[in-house]
Every structure is written in C-alpha cells, then in structure tokens.
PDB file of N, CA and C in Angstrom:
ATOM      1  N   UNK A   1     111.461 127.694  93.232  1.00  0.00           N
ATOM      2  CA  UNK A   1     111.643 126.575  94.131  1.00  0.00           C
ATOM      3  C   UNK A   1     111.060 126.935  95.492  1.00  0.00           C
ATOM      4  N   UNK A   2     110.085 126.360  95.815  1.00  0.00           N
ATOM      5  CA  UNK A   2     109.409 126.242  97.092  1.00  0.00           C
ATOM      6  C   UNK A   2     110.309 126.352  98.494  1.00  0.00           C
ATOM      7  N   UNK A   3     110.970 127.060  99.252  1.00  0.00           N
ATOM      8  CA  UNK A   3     111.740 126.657 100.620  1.00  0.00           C
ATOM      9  C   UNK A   3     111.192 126.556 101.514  1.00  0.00           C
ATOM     10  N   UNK A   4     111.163 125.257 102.457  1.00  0.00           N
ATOM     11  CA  UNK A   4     110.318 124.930 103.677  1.00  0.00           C
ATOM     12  C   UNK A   4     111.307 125.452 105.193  1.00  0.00           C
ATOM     13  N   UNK A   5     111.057 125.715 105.657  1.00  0.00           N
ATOM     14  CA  UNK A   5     110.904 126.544 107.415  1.00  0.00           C
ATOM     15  C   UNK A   5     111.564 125.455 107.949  1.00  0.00           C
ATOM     16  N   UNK A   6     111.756 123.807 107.760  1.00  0.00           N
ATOM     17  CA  UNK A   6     111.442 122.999 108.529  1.00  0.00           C
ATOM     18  C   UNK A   6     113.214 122.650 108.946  1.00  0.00           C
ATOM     19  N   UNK A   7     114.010 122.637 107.692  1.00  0.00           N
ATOM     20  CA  UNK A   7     115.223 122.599 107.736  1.00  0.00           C
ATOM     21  C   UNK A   7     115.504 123.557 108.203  1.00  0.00           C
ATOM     22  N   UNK A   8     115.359 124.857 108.090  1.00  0.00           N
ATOM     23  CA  UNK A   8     115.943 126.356 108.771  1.00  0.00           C
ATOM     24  C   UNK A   8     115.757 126.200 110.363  1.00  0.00           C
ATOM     25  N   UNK A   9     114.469 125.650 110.523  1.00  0.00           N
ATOM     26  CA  UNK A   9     114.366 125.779 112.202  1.00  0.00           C
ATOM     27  C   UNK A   9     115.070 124.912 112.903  1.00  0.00           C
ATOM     28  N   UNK A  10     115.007 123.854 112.162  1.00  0.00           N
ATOM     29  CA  UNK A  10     116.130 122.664 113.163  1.00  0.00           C
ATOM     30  C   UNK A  10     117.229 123.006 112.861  1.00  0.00           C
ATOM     31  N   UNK A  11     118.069 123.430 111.802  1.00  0.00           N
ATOM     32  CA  UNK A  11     119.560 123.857 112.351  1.00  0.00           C
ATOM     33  C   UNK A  11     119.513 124.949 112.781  1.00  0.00           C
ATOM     34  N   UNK A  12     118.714 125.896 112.983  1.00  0.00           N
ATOM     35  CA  UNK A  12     119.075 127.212 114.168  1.00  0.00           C
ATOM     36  C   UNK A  12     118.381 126.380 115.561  1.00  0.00           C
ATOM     37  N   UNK A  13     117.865 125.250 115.538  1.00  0.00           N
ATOM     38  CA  UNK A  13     117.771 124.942 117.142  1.00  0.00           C
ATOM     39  C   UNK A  13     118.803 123.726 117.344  1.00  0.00           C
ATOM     40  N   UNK A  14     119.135 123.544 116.479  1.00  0.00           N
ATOM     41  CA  UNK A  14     120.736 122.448 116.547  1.00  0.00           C
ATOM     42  C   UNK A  14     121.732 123.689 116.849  1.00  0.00           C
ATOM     43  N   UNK A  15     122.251 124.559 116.830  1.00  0.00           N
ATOM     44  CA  UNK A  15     123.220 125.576 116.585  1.00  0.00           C
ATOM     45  C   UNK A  15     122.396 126.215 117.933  1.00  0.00           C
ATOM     46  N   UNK A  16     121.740 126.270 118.589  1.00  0.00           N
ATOM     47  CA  UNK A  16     120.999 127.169 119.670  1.00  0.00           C
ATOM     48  C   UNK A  16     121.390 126.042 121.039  1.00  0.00           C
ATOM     49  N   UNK A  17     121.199 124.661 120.838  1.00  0.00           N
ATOM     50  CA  UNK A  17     121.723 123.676 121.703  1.00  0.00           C
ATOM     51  C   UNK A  17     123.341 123.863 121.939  1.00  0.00           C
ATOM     52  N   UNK A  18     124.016 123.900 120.881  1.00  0.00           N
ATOM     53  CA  UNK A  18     125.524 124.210 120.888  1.00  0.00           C
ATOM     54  C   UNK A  18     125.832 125.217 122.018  1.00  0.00           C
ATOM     55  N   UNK A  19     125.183 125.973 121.012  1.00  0.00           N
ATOM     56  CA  UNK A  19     125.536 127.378 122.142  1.00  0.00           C
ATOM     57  C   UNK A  19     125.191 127.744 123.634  1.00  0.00           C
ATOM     58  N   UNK A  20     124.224 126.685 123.779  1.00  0.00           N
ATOM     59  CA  UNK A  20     123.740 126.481 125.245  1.00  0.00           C
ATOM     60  C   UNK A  20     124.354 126.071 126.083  1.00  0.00           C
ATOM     61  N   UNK A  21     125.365 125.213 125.730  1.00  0.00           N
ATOM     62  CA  UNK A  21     126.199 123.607 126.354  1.00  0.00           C
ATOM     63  C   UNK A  21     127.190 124.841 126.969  1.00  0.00           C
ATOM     64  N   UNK A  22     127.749 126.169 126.669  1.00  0.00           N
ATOM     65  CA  UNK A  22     129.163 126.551 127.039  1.00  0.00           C
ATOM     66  C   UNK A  22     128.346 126.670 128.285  1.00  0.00           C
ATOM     67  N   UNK A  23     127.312 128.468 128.145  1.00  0.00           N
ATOM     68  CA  UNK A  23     126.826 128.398 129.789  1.00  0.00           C
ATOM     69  C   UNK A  23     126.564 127.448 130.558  1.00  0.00           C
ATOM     70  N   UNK A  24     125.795 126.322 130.024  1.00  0.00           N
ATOM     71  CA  UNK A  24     125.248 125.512 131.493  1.00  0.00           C
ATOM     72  C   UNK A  24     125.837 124.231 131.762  1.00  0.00           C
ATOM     73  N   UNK A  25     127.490 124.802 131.311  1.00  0.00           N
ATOM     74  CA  UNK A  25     128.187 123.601 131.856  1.00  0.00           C
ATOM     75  C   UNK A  25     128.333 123.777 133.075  1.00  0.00           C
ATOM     76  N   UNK A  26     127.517 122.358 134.034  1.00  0.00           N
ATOM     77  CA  UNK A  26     128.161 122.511 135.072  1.00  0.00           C
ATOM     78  C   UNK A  26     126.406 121.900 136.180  1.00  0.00           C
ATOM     79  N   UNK A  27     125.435 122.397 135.437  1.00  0.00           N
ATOM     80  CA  UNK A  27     124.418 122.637 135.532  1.00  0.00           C
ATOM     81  C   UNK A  27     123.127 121.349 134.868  1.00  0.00           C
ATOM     82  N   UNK A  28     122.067 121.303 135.261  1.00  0.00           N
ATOM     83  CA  UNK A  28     121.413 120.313 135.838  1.00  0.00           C
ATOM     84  C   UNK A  28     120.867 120.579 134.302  1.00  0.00           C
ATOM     85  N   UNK A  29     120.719 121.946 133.481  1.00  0.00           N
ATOM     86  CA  UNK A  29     120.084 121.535 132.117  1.00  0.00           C
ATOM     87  C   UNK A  29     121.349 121.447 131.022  1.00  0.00           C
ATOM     88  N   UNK A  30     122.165 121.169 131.073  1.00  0.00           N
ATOM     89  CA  UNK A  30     123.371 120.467 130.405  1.00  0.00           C
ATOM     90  C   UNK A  30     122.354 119.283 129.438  1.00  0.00           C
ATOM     91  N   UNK A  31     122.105 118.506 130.676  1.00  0.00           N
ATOM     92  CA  UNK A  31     121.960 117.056 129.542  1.00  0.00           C
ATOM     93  C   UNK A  31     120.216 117.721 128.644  1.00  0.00           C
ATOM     94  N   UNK A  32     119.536 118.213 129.114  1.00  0.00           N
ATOM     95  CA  UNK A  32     118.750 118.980 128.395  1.00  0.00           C
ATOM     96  C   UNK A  32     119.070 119.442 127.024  1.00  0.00           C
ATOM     97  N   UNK A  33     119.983 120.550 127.349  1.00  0.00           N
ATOM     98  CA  UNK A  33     120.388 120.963 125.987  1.00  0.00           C
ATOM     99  C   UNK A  33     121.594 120.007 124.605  1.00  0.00           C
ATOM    100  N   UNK A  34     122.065 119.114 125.349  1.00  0.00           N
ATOM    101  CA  UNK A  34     122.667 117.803 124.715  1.00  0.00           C
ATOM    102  C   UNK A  34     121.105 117.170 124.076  1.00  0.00           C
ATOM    103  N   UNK A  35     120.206 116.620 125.085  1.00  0.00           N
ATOM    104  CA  UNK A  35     119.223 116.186 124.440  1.00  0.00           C
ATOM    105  C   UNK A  35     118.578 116.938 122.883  1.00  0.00           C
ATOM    106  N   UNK A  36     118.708 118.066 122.970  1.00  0.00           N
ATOM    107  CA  UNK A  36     118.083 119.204 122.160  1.00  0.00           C
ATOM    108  C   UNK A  36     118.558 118.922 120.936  1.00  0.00           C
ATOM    109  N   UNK A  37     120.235 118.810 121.089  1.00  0.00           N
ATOM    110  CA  UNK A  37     121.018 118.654 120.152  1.00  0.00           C
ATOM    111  C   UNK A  37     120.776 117.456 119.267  1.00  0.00           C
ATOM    112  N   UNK A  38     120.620 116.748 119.971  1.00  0.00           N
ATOM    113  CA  UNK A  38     120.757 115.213 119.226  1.00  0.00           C
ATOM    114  C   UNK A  38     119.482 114.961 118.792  1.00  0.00           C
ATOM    115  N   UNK A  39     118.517 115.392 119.075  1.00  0.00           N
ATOM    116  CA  UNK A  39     117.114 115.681 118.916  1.00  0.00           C
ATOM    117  C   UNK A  39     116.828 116.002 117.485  1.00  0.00           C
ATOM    118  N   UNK A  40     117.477 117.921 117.579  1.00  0.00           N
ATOM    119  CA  UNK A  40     117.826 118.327 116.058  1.00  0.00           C
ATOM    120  C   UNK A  40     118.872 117.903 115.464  1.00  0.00           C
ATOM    121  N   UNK A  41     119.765 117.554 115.799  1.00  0.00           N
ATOM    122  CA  UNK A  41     120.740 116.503 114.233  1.00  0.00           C
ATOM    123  C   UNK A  41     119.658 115.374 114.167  1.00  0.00           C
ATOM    124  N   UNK A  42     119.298 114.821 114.144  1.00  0.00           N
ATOM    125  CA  UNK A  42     118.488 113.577 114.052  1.00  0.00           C
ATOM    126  C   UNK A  42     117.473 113.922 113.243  1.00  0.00           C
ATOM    127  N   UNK A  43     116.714 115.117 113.491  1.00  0.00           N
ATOM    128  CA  UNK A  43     115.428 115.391 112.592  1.00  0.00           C
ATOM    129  C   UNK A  43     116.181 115.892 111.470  1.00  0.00           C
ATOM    130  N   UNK A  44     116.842 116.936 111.232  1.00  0.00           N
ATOM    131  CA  UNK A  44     117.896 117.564 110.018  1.00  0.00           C
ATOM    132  C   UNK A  44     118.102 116.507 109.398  1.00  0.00           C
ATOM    133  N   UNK A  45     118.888 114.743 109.727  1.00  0.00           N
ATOM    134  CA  UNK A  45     118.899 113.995 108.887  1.00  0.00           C
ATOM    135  C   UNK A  45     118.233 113.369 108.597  1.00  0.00           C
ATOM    136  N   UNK A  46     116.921 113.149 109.280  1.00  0.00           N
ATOM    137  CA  UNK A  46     115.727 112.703 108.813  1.00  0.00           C
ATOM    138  C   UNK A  46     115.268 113.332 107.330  1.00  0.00           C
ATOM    139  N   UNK A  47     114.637 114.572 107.672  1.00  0.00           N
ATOM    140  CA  UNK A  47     114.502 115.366 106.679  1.00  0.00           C
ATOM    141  C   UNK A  47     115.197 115.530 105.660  1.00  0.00           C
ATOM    142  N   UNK A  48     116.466 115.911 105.329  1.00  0.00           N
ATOM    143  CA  UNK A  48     117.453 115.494 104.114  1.00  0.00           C
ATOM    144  C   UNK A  48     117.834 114.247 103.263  1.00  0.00           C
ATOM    145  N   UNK A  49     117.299 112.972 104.356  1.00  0.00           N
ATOM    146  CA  UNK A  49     117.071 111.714 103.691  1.00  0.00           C
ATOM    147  C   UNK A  49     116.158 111.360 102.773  1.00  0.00           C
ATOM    148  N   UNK A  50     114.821 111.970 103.177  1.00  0.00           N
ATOM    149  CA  UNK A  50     113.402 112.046 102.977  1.00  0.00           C
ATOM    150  C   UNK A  50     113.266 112.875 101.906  1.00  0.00           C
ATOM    151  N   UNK A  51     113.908 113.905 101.755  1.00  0.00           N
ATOM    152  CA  UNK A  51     113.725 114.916 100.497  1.00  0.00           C
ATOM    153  C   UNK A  51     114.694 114.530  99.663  1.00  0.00           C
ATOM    154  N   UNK A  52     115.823 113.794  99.871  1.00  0.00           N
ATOM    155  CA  UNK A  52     116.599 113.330  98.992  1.00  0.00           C
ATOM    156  C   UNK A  52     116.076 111.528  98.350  1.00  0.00           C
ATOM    157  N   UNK A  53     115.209 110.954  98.799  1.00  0.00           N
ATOM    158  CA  UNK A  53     114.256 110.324  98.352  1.00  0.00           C
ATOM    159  C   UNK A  53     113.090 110.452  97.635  1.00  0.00           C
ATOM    160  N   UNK A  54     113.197 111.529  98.073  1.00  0.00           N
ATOM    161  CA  UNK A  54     111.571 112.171  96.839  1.00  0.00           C
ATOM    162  C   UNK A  54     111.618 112.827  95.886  1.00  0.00           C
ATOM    163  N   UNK A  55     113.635 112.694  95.693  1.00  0.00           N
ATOM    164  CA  UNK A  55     114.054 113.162  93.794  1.00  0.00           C
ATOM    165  C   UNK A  55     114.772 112.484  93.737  1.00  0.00           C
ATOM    166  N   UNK A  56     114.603 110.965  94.369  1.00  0.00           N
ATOM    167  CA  UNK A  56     114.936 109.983  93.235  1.00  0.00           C
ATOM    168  C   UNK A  56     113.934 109.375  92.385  1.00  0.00           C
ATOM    169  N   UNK A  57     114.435 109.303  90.936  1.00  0.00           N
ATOM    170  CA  UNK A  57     113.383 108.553  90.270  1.00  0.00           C
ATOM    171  C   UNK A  57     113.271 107.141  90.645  1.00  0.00           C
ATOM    172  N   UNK A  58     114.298 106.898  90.688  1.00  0.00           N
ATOM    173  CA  UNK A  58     114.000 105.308  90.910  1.00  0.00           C
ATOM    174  C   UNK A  58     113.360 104.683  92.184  1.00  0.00           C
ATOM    175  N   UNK A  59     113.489 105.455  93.432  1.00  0.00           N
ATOM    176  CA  UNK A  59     112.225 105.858  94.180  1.00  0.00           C
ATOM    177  C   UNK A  59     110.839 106.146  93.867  1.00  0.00           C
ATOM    178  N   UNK A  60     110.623 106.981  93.246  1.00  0.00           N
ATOM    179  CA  UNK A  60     109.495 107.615  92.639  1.00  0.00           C
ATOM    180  C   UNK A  60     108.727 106.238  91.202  1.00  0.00           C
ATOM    181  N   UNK A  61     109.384 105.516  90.854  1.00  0.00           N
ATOM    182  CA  UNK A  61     109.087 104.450  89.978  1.00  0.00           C
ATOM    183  C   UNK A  61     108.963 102.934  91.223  1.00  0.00           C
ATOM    184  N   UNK A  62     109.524 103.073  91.781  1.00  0.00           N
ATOM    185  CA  UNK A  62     109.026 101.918  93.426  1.00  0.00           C
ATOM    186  C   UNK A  62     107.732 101.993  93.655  1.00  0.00           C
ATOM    187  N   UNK A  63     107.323 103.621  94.336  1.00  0.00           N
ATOM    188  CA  UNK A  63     106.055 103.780  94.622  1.00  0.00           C
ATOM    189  C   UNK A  63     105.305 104.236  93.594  1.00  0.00           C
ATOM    190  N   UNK A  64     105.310 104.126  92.786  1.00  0.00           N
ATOM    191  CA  UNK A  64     104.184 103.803  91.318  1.00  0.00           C
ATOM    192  C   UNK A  64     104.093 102.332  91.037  1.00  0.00           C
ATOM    193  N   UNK A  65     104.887 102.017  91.132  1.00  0.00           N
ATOM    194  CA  UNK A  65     104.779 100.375  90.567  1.00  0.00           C
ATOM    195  C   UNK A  65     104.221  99.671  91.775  1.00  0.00           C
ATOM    196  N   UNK A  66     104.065 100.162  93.425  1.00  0.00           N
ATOM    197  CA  UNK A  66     103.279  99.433  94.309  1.00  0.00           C
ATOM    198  C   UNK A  66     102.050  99.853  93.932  1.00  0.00           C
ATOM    199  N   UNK A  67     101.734 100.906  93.909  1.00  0.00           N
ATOM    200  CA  UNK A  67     100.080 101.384  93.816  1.00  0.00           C
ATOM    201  C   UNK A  67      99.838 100.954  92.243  1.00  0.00           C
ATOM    202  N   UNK A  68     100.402 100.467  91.610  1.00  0.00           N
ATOM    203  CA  UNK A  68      99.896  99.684  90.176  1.00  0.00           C
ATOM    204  C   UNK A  68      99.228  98.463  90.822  1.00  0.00           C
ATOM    205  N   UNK A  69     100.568  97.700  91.802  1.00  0.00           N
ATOM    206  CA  UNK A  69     100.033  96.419  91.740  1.00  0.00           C
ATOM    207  C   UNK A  69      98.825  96.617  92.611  1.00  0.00           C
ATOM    208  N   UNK A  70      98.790  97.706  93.676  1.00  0.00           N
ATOM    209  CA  UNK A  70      97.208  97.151  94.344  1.00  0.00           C
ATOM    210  C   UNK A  70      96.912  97.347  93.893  1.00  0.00           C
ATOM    211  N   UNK A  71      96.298  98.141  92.919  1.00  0.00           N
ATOM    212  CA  UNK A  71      94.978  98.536  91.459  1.00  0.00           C
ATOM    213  C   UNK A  71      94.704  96.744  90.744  1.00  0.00           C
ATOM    214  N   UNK A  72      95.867  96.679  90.453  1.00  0.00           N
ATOM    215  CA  UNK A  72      95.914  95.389  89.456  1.00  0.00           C
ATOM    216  C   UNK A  72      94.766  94.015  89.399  1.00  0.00           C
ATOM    217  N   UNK A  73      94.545  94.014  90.715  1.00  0.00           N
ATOM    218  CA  UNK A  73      93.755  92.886  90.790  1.00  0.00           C
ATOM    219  C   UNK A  73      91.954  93.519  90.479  1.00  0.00           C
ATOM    220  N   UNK A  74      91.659  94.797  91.142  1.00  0.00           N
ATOM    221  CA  UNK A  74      90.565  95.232  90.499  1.00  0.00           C
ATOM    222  C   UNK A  74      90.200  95.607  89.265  1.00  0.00           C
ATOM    223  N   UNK A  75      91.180  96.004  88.932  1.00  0.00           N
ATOM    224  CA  UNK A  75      91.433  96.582  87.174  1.00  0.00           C
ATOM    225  C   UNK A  75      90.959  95.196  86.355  1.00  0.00           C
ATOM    226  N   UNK A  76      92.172  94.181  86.844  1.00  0.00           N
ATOM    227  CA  UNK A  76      91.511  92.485  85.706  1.00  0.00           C
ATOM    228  C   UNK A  76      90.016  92.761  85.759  1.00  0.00           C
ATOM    229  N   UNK A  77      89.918  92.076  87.142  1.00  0.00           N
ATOM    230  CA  UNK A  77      88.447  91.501  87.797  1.00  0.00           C
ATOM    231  C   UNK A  77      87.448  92.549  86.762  1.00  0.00           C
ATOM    232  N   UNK A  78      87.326  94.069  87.110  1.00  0.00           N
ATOM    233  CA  UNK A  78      86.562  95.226  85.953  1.00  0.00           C
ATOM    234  C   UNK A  78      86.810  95.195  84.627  1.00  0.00           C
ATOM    235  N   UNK A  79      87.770  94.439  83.896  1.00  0.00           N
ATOM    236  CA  UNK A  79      88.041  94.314  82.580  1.00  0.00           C
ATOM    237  C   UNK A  79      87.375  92.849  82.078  1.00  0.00           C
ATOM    238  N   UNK A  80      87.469  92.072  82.903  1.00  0.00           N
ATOM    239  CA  UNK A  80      86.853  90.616  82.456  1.00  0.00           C
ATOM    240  C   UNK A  80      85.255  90.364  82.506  1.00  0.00           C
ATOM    241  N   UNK A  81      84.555  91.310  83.312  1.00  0.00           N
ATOM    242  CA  UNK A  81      83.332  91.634  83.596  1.00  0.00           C
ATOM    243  C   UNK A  81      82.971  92.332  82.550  1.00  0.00           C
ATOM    244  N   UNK A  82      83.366  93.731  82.035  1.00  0.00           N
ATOM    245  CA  UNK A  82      83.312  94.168  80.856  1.00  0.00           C
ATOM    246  C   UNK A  82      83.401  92.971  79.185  1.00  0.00           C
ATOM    247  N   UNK A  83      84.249  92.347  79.963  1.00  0.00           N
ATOM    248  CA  UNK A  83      84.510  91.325  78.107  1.00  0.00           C
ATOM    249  C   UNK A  83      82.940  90.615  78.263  1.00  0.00           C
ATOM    250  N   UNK A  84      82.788  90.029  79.657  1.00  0.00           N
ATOM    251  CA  UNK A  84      81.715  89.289  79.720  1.00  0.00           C
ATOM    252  C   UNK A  84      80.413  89.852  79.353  1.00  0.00           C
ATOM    253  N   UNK A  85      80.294  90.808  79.533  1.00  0.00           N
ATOM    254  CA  UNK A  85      78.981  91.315  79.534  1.00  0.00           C
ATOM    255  C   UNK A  85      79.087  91.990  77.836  1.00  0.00           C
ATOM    256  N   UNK A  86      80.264  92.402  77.292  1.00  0.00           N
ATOM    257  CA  UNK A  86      80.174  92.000  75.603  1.00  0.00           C
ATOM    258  C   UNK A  86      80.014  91.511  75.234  1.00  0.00           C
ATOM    259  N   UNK A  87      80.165  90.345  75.521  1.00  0.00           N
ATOM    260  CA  UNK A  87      79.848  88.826  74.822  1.00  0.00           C
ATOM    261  C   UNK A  87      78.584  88.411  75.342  1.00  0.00           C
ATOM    262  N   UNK A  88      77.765  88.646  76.442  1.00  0.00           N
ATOM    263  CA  UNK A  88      76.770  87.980  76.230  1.00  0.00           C
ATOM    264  C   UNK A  88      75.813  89.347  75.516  1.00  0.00           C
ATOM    265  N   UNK A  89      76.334  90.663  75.295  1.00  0.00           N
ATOM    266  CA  UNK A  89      75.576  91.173  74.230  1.00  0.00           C
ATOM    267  C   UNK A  89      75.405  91.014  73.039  1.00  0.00           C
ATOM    268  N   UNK A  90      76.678  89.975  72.911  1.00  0.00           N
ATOM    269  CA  UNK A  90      76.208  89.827  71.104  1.00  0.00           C
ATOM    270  C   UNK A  90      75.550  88.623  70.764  1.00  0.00           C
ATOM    271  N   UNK A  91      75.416  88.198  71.656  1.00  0.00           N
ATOM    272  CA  UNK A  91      74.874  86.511  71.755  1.00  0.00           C
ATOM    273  C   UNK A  91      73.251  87.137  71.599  1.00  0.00           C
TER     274      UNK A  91
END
C-alpha cells in the first residue's frame, strides 16, 4: 500500500499550531497560529473525504458512466459512418 506524506504533514502541522497557541498566548501571532490550525483541519478533511471517495465504487461507476456519455455521441456518429460506407460497398 502506497503511503502519501500529505496526511502526515498536515496533522504534524495541525498538532504544531496546537502547540503554538500555549506560548503565544497573549501575543500578536496567536491568531496566526489559530489560522494555521484551521487551515490544517480543513485540508486533513479535505483529503480524507477525497480518498474516501476514490474507494467508493459507486463513485468510481459515476465517473465512468460520465466519460461514457461524452464518448457516446462520437462513438454513434463513427459507427453509422462505418454502416454507411458498408453499404455503399456492397452496392
């Protein structure tokens, strides 16, 4: 199983904001490191939404069945051109 960096780094910089808030209470980068925080919870659940969407099947059968239908209309159009041009070969 492949492990990506991407989840590890945002909760050690979600957990690095935490730990920031005790010292600089009091202090002008307070709302800084609040920002930080909410920053990384936000991407962490981004990311866990997103990867928990991309093992659903029934997700994964959504976006197959859109990229069917845009194909769909070129696929006819190249199949009826093909019949046509059979038929006027046997003629």
């Amino acid at each position: 199983m492949k492990t990506s960096l991407v989840p590890i780094a945002l909760f050690v910089s979600l957990v690095a904001s935490v730990g920031a808030v005790v010292p600089l209470e009091g202090t002008a980068f307070l709302s800084l490191s609040l920002f930080g925080f909410m920053l990384s919870l936000g991407g962490l659940a981004w990311w866990v939404i997103r990867t928990d969407l991309s093992m659903d099947p029934r997700h994964q059968l959504k976006v197959a069945a859109q990229g069917f239908e845009e194909s769909w209309t070129s696929f006819e159009q190249d199949f009826w051109a093909h019949v046509a041009s059979l038929e006027h070969s046997r003629d």
